[in-house]
N, C-alpha and C. Protein backbone atom coordinates (compact mmCIF):
# COMPACT_ATOMS: atom_id res chain seq x y z
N UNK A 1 -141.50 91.07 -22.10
CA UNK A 1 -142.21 90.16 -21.21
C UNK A 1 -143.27 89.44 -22.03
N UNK A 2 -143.45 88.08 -21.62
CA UNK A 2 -144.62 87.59 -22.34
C UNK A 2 -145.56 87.84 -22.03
N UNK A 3 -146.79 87.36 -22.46
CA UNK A 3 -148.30 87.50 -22.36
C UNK A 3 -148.56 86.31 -21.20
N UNK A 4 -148.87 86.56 -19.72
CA UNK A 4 -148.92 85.44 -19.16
C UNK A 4 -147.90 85.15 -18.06
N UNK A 5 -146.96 86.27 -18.35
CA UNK A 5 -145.57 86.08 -17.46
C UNK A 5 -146.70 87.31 -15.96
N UNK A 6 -146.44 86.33 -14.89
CA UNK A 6 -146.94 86.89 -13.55
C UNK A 6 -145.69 87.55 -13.17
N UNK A 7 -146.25 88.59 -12.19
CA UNK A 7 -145.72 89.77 -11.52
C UNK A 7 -145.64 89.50 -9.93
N UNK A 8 -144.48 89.39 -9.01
CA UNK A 8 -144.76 89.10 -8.26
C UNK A 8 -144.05 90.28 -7.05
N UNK A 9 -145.48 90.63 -6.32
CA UNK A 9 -144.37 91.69 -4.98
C UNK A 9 -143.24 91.09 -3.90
N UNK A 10 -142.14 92.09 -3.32
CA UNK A 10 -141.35 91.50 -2.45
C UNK A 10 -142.23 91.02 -1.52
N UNK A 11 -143.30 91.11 -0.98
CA UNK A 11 -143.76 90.39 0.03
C UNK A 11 -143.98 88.79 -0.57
N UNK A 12 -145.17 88.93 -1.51
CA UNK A 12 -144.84 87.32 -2.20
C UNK A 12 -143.59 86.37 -2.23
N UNK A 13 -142.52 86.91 -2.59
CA UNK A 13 -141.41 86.70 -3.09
C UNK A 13 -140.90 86.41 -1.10
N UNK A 14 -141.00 87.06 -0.89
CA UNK A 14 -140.53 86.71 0.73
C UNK A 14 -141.22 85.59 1.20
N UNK A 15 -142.51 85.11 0.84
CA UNK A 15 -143.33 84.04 1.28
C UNK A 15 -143.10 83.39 0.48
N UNK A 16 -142.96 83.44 -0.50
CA UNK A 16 -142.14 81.59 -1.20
C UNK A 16 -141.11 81.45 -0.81
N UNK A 17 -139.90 82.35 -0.49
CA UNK A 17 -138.43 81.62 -0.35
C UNK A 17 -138.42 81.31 0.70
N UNK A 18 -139.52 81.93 2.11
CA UNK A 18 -139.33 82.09 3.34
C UNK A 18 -138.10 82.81 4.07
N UNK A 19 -137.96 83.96 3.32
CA UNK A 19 -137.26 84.94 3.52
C UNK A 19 -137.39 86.64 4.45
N UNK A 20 -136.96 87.50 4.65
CA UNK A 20 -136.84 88.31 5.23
C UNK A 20 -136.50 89.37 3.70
N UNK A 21 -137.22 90.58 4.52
CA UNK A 21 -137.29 91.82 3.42
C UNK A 21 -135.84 92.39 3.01
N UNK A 22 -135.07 92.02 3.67
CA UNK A 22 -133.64 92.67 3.39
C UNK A 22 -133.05 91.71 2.73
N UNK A 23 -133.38 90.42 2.63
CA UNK A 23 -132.83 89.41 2.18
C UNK A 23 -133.02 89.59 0.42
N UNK A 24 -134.42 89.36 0.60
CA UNK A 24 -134.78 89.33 -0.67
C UNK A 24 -134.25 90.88 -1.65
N UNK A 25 -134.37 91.92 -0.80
CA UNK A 25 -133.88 92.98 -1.53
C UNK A 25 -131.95 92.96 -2.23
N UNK A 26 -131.45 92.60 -1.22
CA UNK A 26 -130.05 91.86 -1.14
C UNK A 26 -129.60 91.19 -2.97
N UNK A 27 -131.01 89.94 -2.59
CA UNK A 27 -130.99 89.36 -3.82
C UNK A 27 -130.67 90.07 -5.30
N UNK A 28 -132.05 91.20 -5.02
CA UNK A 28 -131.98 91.84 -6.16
C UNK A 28 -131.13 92.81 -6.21
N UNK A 29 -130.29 93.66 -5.15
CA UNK A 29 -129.32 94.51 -5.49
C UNK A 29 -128.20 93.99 -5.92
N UNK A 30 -128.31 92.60 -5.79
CA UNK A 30 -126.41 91.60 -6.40
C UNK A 30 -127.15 90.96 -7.73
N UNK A 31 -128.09 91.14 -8.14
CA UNK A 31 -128.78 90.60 -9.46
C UNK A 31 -128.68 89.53 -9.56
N UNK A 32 -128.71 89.02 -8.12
CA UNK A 32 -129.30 87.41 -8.58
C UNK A 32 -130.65 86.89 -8.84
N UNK A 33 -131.64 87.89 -8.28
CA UNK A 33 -132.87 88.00 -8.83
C UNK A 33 -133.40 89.26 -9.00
N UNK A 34 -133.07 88.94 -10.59
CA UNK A 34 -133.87 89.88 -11.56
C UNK A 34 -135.51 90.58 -10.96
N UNK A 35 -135.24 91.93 -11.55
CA UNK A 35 -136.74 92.47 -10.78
C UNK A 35 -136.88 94.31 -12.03
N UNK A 36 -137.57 94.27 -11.90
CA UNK A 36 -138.34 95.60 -12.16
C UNK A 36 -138.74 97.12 -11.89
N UNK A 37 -138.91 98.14 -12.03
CA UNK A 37 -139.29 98.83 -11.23
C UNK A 37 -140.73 99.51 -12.35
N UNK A 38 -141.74 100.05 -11.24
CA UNK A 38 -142.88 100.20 -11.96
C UNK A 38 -143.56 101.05 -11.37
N UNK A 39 -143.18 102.13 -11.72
CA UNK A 39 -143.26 103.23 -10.56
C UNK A 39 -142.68 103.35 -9.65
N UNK A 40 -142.76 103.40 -8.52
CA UNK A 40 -141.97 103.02 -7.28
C UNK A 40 -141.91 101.67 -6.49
N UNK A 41 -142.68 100.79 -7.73
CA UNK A 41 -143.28 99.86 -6.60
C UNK A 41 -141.67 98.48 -7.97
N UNK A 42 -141.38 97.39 -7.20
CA UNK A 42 -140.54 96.39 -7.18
C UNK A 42 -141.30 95.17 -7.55
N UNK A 43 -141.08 94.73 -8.89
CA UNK A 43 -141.52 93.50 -9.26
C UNK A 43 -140.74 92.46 -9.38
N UNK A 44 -141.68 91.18 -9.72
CA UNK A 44 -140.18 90.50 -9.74
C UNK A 44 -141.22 89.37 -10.65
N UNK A 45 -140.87 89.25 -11.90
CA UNK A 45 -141.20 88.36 -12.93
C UNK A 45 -141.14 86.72 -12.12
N UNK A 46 -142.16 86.22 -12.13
CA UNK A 46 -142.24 84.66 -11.56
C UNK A 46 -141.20 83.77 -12.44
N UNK A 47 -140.96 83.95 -13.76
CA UNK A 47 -139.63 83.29 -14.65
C UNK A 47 -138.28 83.36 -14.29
N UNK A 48 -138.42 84.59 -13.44
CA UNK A 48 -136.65 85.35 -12.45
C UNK A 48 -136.80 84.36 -11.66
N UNK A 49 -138.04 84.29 -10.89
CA UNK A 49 -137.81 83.29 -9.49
C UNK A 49 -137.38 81.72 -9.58
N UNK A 50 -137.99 81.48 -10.71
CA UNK A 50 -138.27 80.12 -10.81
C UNK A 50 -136.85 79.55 -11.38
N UNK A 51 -136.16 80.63 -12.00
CA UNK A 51 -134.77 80.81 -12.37
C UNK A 51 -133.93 81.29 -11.44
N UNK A 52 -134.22 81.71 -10.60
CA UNK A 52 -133.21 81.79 -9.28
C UNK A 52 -133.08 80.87 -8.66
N UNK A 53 -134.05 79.93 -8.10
CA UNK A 53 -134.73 78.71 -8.05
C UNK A 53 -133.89 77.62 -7.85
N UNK A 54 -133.69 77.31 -9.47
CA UNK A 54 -132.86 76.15 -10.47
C UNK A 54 -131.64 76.61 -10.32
N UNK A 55 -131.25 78.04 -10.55
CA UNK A 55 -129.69 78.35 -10.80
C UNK A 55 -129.06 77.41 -8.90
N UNK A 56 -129.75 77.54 -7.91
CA UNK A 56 -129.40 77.84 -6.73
C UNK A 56 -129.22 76.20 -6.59
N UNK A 57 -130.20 75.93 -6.74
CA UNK A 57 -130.57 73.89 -6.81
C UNK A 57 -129.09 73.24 -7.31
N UNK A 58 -129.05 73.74 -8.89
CA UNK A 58 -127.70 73.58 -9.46
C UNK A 58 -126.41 74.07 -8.62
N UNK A 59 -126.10 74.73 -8.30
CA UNK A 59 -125.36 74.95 -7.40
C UNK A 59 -124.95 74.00 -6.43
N UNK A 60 -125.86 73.71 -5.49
CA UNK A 60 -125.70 73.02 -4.24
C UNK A 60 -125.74 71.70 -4.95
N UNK A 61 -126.29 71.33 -5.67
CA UNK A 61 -125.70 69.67 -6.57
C UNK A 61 -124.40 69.50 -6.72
N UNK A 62 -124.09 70.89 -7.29
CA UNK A 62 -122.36 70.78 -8.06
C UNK A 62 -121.70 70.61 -7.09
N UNK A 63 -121.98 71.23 -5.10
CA UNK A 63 -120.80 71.35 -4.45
C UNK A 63 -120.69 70.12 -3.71
């Protein structure tokens, strides 16, 4: 990880996509967004998101 790379909780992560807790967990159990574990607690690198993001954008362009 870099110096500078933010950490973000599933609740955050639920308030940017405007998502639901199962959703976002979903995400990360099919590894479309990359995440962490840190103790017991679920991170999720702001570079995963912002890259889940773009991958998804790209997508819906291509179809």
């Amino acid at each position: 990880m870099t110096a500078g790379t933010e950490l973000l909780t599933v609740p955050q992560v639920m308030e940017r996509l405007q998502l639901g807790r199962t959703a976002v967990y979903d995400l990360i159990r099919t590894r479309q967004l990359p995440s962490l574990t840190l103790g017991r607690a679920r991170r999720i690198p702001t570079h995963a998101l912002t890259d889940f993001i773009h991958t998804r954008l790209d997508q819906e362009a291509a179809a």
